[in-house]
N, C-alpha and C. Protein backbone atom coordinates (compact mmCIF):
# COMPACT_ATOMS: atom_id res chain seq x y z
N UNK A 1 -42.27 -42.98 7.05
CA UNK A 1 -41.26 -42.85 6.03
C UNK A 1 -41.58 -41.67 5.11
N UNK A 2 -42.82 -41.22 4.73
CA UNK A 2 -43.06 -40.66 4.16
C UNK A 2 -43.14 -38.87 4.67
N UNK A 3 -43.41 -38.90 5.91
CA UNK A 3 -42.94 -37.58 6.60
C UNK A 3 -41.52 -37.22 6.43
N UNK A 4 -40.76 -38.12 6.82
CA UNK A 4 -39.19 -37.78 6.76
C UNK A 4 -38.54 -37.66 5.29
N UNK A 5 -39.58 -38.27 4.01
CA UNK A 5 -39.02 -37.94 2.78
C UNK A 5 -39.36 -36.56 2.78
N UNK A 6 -40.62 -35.96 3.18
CA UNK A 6 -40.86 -35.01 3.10
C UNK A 6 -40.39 -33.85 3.68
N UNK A 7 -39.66 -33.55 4.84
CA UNK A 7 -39.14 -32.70 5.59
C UNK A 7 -37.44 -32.92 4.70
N UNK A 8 -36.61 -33.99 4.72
CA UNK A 8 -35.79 -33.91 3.98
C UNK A 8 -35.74 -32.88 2.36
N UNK A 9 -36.73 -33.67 1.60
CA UNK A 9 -36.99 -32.81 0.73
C UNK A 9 -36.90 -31.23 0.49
N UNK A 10 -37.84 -30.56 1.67
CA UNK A 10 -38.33 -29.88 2.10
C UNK A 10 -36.76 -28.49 2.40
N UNK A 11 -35.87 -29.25 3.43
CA UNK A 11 -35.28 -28.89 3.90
C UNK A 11 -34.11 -28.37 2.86
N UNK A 12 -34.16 -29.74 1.75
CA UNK A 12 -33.28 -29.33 0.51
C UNK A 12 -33.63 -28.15 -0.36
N UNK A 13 -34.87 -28.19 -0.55
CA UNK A 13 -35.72 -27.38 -1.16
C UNK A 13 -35.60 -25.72 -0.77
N UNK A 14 -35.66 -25.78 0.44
CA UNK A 14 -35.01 -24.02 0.99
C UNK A 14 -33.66 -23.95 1.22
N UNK A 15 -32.75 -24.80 1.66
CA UNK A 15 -31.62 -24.39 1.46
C UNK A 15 -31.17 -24.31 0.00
N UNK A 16 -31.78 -24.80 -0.84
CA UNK A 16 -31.46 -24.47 -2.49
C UNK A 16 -32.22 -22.90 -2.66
N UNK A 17 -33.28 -22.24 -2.10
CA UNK A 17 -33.45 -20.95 -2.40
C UNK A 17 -33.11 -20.16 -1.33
N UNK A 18 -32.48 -20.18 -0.25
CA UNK A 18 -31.39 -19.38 0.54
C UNK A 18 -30.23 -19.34 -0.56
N UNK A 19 -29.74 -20.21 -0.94
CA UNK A 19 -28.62 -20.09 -1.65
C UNK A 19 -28.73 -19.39 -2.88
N UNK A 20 -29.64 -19.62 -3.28
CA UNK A 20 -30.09 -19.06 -5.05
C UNK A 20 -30.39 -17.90 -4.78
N UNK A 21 -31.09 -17.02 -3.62
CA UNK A 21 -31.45 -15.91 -2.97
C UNK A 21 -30.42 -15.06 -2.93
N UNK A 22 -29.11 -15.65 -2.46
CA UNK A 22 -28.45 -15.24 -1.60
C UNK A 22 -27.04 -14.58 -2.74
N UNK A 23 -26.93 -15.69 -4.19
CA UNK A 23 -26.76 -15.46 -5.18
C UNK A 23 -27.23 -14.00 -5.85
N UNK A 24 -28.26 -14.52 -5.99
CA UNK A 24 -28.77 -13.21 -6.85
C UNK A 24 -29.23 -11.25 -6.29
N UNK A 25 -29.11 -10.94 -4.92
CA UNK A 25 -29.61 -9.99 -5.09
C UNK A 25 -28.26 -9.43 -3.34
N UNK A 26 -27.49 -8.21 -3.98
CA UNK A 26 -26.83 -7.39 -2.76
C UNK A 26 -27.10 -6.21 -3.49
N UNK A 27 -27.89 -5.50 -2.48
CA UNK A 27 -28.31 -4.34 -2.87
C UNK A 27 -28.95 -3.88 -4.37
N UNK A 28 -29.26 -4.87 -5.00
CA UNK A 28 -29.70 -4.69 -6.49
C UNK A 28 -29.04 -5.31 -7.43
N UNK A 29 -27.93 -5.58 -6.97
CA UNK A 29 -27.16 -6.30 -8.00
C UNK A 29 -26.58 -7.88 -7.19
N UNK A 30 -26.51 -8.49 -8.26
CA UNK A 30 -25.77 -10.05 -8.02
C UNK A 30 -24.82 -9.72 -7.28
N UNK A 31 -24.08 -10.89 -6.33
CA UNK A 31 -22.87 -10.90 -6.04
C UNK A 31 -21.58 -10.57 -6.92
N UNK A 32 -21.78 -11.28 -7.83
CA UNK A 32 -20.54 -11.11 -8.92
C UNK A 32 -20.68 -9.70 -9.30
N UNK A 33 -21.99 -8.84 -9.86
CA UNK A 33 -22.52 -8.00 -10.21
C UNK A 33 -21.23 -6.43 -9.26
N UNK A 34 -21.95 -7.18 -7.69
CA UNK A 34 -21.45 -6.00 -6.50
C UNK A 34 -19.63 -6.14 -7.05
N UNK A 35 -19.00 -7.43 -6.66
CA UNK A 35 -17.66 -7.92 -6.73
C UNK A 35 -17.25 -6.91 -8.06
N UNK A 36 -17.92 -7.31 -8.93
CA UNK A 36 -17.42 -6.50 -10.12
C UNK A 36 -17.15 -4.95 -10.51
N UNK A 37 -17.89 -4.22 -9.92
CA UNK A 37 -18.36 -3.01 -9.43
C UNK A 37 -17.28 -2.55 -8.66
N UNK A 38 -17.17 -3.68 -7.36
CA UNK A 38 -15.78 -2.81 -6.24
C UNK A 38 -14.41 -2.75 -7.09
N UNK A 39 -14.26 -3.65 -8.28
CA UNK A 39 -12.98 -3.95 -8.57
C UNK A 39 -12.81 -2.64 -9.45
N UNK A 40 -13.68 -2.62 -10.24
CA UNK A 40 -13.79 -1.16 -11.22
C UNK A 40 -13.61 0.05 -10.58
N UNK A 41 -14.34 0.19 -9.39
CA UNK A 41 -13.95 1.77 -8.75
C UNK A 41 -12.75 1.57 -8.07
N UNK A 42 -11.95 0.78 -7.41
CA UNK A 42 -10.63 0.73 -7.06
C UNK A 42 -9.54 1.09 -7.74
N UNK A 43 -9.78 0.14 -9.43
CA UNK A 43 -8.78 0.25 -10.18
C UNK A 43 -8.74 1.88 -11.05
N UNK A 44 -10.33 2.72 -11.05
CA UNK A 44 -10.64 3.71 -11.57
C UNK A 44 -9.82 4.77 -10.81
N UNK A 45 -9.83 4.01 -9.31
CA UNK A 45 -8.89 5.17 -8.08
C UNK A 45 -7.46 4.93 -8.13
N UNK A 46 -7.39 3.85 -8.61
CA UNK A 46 -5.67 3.68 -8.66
C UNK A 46 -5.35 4.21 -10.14
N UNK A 47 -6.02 4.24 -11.03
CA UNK A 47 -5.14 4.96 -11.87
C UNK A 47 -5.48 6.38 -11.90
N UNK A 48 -6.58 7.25 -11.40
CA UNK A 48 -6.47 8.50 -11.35
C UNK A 48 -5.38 8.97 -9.63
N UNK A 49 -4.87 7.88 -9.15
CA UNK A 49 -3.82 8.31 -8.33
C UNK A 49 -2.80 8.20 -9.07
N UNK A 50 -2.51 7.40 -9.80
CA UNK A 50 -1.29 7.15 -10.53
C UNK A 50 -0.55 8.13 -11.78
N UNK A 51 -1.82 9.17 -12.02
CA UNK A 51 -1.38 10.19 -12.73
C UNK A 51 -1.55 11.11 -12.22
N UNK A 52 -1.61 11.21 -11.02
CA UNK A 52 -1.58 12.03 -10.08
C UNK A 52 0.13 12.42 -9.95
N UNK A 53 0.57 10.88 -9.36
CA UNK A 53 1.81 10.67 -9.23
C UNK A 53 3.08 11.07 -10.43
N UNK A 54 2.67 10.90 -11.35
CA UNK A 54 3.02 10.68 -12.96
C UNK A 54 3.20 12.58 -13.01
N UNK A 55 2.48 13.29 -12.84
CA UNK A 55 2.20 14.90 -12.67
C UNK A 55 2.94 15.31 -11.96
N UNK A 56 3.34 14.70 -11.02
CA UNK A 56 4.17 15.44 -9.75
C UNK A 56 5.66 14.90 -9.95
N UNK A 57 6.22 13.46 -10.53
CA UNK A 57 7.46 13.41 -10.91
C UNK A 57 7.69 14.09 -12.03
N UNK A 58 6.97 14.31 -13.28
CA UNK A 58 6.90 15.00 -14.46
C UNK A 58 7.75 16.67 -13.72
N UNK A 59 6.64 17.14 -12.91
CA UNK A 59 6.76 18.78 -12.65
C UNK A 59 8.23 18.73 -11.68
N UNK A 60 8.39 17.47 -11.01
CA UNK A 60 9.52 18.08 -10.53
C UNK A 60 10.83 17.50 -11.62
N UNK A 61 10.94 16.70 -12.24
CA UNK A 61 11.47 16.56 -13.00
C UNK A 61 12.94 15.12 -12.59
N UNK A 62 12.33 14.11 -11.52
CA UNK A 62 13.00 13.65 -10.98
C UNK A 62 13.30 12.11 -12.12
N UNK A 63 14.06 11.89 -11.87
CA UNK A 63 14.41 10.47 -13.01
C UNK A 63 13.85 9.25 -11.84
N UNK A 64 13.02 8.82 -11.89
CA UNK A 64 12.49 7.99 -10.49
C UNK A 64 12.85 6.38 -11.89
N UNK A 65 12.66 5.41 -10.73
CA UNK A 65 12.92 4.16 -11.15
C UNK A 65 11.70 3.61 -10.86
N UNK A 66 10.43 3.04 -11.43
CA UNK A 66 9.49 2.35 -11.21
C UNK A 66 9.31 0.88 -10.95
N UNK A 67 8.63 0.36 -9.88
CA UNK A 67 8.27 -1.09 -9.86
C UNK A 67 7.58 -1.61 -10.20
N UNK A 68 6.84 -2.81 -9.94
CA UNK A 68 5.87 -3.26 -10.33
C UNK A 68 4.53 -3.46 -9.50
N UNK A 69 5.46 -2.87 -8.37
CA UNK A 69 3.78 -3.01 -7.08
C UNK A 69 3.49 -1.20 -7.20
N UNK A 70 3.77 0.00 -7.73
CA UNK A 70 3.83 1.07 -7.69
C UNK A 70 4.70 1.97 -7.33
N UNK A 71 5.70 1.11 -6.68
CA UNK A 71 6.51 2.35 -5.79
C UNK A 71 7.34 3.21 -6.94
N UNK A 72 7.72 4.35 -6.72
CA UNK A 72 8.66 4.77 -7.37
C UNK A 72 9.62 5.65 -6.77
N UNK A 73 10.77 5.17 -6.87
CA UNK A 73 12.18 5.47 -5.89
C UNK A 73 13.30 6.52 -6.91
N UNK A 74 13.96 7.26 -6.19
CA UNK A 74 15.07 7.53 -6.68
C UNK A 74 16.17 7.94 -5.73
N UNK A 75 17.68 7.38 -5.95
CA UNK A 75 18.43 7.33 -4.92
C UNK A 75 19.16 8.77 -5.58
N UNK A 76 19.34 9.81 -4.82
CA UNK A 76 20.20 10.71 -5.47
C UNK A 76 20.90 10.93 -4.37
N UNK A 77 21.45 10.36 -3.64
CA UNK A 77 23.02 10.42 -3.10
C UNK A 77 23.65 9.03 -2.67
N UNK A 78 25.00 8.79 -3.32
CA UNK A 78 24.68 7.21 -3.08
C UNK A 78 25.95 7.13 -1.75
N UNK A 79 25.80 6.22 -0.51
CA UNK A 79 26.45 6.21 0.59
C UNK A 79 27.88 5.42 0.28
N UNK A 80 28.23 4.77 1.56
CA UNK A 80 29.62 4.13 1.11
C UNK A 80 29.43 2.33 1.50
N UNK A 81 28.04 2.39 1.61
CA UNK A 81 27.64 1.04 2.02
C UNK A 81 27.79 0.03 0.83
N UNK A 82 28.21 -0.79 0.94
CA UNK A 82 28.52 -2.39 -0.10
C UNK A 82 27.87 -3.18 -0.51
N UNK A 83 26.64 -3.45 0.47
CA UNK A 83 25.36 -4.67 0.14
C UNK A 83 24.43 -3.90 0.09
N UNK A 84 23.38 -4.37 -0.52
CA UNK A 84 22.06 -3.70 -0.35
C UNK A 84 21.19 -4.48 0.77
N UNK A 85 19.99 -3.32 1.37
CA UNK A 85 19.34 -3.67 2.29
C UNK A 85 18.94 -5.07 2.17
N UNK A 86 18.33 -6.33 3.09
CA UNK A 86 18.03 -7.19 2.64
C UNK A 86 17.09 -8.12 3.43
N UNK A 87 16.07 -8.26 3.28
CA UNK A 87 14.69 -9.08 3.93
C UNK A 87 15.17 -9.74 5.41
N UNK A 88 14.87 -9.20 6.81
CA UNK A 88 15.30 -9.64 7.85
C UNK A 88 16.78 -8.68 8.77
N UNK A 89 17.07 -7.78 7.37
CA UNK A 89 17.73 -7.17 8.47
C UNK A 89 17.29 -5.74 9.23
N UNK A 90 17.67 -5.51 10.18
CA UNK A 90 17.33 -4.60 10.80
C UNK A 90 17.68 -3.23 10.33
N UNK A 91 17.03 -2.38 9.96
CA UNK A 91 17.18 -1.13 9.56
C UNK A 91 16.88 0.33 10.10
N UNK A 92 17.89 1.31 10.16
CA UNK A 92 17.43 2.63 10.91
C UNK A 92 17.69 3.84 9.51
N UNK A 93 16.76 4.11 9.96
CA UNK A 93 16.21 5.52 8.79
C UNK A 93 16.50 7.09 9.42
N UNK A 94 16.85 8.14 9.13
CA UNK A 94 16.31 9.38 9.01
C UNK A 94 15.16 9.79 8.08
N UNK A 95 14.20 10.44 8.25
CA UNK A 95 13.00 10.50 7.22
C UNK A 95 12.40 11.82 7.46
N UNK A 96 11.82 12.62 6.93
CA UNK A 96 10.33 12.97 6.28
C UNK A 96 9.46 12.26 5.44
N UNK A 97 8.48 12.55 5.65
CA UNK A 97 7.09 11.95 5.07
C UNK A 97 6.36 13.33 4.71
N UNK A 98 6.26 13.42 3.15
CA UNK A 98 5.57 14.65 2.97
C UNK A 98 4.26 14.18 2.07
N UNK A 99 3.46 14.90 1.41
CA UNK A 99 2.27 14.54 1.00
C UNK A 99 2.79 14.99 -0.57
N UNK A 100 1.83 14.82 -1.67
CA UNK A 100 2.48 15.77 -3.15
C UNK A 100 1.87 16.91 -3.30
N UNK A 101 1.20 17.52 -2.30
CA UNK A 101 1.03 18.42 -2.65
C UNK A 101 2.34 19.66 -1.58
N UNK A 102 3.45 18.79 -0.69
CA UNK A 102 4.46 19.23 -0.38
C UNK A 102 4.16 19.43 1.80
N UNK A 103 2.82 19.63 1.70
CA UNK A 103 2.86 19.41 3.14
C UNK A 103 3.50 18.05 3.72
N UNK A 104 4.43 18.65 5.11
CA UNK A 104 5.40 17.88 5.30
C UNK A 104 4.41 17.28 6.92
N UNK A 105 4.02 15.99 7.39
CA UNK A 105 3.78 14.96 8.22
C UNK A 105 4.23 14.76 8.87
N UNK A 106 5.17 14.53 9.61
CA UNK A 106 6.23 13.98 10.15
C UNK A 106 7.66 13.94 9.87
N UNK A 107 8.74 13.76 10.47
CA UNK A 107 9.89 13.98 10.33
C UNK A 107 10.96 13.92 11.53
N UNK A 108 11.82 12.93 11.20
CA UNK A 108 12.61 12.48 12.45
C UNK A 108 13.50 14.01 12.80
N UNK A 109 13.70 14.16 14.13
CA UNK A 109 14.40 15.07 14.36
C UNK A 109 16.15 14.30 14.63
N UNK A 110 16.65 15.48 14.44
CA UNK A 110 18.24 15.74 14.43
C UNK A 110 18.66 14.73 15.09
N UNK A 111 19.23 13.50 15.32
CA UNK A 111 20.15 12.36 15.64
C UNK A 111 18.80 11.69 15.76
N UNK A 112 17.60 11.75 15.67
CA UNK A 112 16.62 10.46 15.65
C UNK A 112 16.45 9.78 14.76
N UNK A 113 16.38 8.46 14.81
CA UNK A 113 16.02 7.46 13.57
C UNK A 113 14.90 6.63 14.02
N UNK A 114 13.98 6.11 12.85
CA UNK A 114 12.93 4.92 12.76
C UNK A 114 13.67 3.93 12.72
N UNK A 115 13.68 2.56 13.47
CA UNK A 115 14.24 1.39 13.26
C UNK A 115 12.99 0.65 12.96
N UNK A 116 13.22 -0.57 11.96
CA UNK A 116 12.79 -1.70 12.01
C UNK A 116 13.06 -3.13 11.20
N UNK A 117 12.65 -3.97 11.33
CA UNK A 117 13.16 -5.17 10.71
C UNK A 117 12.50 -5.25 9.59
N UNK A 118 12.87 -5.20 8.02
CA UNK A 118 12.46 -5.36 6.69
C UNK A 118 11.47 -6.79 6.38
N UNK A 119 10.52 -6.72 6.05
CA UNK A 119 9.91 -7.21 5.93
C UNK A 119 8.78 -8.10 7.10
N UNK A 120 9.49 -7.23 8.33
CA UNK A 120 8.82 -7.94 9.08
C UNK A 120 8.04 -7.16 10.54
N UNK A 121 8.16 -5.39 10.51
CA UNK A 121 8.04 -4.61 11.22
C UNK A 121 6.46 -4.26 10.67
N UNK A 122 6.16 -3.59 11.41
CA UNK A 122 4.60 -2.97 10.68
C UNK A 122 4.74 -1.14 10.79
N UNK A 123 5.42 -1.25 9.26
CA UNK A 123 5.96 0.18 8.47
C UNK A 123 5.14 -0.17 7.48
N UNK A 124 4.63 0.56 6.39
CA UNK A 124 4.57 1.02 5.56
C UNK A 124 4.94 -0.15 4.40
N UNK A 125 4.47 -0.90 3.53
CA UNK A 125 5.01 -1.97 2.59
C UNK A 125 6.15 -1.18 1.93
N UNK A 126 5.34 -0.24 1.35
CA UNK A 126 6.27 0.65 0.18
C UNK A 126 7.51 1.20 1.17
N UNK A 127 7.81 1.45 2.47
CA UNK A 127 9.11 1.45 2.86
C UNK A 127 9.86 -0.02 2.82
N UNK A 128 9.45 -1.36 3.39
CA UNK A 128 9.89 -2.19 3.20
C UNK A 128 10.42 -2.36 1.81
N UNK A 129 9.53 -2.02 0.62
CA UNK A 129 10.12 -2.42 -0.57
C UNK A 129 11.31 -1.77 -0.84
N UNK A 130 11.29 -0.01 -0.48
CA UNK A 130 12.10 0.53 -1.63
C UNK A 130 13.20 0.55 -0.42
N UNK A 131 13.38 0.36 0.70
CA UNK A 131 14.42 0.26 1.54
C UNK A 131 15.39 -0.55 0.93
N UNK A 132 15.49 -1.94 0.38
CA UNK A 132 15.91 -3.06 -0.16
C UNK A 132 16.66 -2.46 -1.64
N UNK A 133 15.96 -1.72 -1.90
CA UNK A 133 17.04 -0.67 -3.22
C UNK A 133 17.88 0.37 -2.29
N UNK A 134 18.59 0.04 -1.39
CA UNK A 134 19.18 0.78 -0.66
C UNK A 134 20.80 0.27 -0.07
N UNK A 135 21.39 1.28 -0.13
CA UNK A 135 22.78 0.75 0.58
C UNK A 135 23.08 1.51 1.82
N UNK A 136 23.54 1.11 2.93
CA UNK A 136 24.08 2.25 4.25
C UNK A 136 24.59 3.49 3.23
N UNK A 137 24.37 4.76 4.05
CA UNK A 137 24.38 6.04 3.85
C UNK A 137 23.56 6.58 2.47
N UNK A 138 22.79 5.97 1.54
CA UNK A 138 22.20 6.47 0.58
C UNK A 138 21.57 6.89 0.93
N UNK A 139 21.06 8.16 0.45
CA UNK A 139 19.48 9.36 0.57
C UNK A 139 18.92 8.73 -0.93
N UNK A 140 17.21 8.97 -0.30
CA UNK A 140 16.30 8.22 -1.78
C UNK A 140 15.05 8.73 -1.38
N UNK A 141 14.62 9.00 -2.41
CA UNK A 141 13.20 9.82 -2.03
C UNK A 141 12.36 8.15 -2.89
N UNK A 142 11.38 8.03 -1.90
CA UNK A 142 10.41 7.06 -2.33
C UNK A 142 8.92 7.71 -2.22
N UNK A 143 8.37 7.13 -3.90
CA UNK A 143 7.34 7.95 -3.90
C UNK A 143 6.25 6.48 -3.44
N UNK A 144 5.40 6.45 -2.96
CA UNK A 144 4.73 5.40 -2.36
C UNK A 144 3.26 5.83 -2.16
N UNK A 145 2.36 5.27 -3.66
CA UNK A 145 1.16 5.23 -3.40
C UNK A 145 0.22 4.71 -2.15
N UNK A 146 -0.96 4.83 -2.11
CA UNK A 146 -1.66 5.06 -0.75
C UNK A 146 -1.93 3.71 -0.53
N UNK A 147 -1.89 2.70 -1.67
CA UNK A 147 -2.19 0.86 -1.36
C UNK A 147 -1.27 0.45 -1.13
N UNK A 148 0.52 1.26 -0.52
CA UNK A 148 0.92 0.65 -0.03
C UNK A 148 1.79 1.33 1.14
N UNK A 149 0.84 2.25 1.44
CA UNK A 149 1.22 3.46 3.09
C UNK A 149 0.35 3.07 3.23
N UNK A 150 -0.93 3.85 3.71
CA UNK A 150 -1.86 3.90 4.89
C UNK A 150 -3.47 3.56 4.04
N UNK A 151 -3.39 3.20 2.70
CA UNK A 151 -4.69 2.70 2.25
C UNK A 151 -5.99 3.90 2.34
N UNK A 152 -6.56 3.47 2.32
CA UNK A 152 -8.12 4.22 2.22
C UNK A 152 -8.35 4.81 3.65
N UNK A 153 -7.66 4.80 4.71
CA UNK A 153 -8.34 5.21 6.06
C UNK A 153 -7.13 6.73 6.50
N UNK A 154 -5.94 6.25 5.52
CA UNK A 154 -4.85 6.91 6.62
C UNK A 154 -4.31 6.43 6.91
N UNK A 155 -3.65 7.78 8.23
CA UNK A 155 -3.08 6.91 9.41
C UNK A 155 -3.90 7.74 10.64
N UNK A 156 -4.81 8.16 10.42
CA UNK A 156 -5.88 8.47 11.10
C UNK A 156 -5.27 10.27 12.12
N UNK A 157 -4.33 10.21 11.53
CA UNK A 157 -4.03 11.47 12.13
C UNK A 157 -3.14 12.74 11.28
N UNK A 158 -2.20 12.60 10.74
CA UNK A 158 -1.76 13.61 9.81
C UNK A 158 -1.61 12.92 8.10
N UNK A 159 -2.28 12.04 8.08
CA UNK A 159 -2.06 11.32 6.78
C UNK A 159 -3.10 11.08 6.29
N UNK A 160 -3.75 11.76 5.43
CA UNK A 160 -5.33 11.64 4.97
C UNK A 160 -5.80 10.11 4.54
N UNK A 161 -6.82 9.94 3.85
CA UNK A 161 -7.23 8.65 3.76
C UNK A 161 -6.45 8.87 1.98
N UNK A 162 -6.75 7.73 1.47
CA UNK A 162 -6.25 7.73 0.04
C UNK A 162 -5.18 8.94 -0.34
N UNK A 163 -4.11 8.52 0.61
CA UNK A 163 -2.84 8.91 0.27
C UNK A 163 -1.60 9.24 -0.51
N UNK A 164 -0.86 9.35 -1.30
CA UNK A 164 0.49 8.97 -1.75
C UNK A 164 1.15 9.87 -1.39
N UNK A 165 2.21 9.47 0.24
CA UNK A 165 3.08 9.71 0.49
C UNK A 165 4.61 9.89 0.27
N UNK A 166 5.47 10.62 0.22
CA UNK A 166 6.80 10.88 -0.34
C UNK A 166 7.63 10.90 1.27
N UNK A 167 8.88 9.93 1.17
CA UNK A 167 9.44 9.53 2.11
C UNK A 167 10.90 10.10 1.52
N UNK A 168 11.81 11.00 2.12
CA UNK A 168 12.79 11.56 1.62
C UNK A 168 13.47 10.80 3.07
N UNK A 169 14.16 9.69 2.94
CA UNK A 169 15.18 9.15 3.90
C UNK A 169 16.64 9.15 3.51
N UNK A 170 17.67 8.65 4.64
CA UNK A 170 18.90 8.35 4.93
C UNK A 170 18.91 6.95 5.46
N UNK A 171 19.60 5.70 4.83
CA UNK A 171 19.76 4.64 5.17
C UNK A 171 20.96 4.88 6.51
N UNK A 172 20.40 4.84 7.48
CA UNK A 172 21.65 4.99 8.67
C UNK A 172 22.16 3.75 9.03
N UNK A 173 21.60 2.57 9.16
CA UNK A 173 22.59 1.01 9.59
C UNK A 173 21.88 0.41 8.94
N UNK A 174 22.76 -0.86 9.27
CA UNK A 174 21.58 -2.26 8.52
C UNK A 174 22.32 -2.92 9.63
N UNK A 175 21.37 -3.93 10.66
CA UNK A 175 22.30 -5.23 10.88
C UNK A 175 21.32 -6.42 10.87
């Protein structure tokens, strides 16, 4: 009886300093310590992108409409469409994708369109969002920070890592 109090014990005894271990030290700092740290340089990168952004609607001088996840849209031609885009329907675009410093990425050619289903295709969030401020035939330039295009990596080929992309589209259908 007294072996098995002891190995029990025992057993409690290091899994209480694995855990307490495991607590206190990532790379020099606590867990919470590290956690705390990633949240600060993220938010330090999102707002020196965000006046990034703030610089480049300023200089061009566009009246953009802001959200609350970042995007910032402006429709300057409005179509003859009646409803606005709406979660589930199917949507076809004309587009460029340019960068702010004006290099242009991609770009549908002459009768080509991007199709996909709103909210449920794997585009771009910030197209899903600002599509939905949209009616058939409107042109809208959406300005769309990089946490909600291609994030920290890209798109691994003409879209650098930590992005904010500018999407100058044509709402062509909805069904």
């Amino acid at each position: 009886m007294y072996k098995l109090t002891f190995i029990i014990s025992l057993i409690c005894l290091l899994s209480a300093c694995t855990s307490e271990v495991q607590k206190q030290k990532v790379g020099g700092y606590t867990e919470q310590q590290f956690k705390d740290s990633l949240v600060a340089i993220n938010k330090t990168l999102m707002e020196s992108e965000d006046r990034l952004i703030e610089k480049f609607i300023e200089r061009k001088q566009w009246p953009v409409i802001s959200t609350g996840t970042g995007l910032r849209y402006l429709i300057y031609e409005k179509g003859k469409g009646q409803n606005l885009a709406k979660i589930g329907q199917y949507a076809s675009i004309s587009y460029t994708i340019s960068l702010l410093n004006g290099k242009v990425c991609y770009q549908s050619k002459l009768g080509e369109k991007k199709s996909f289903t709103i909210e449920a295709d794997d585009v771009e969030s910030g197209l899903h969002e600002g599509v939905k401020y949209m009616k058939v035939g409107d042109k809208a330039k959406l300005i769309i920070p990089s946490h909600l295009a291609h994030g920290l990596i890209g798109d691994m080929d003409k879209i650098p890592p930590k992005s904010t992309i500018i999407y100058d589209l044509k709402l062509i259908s909805l069904k």
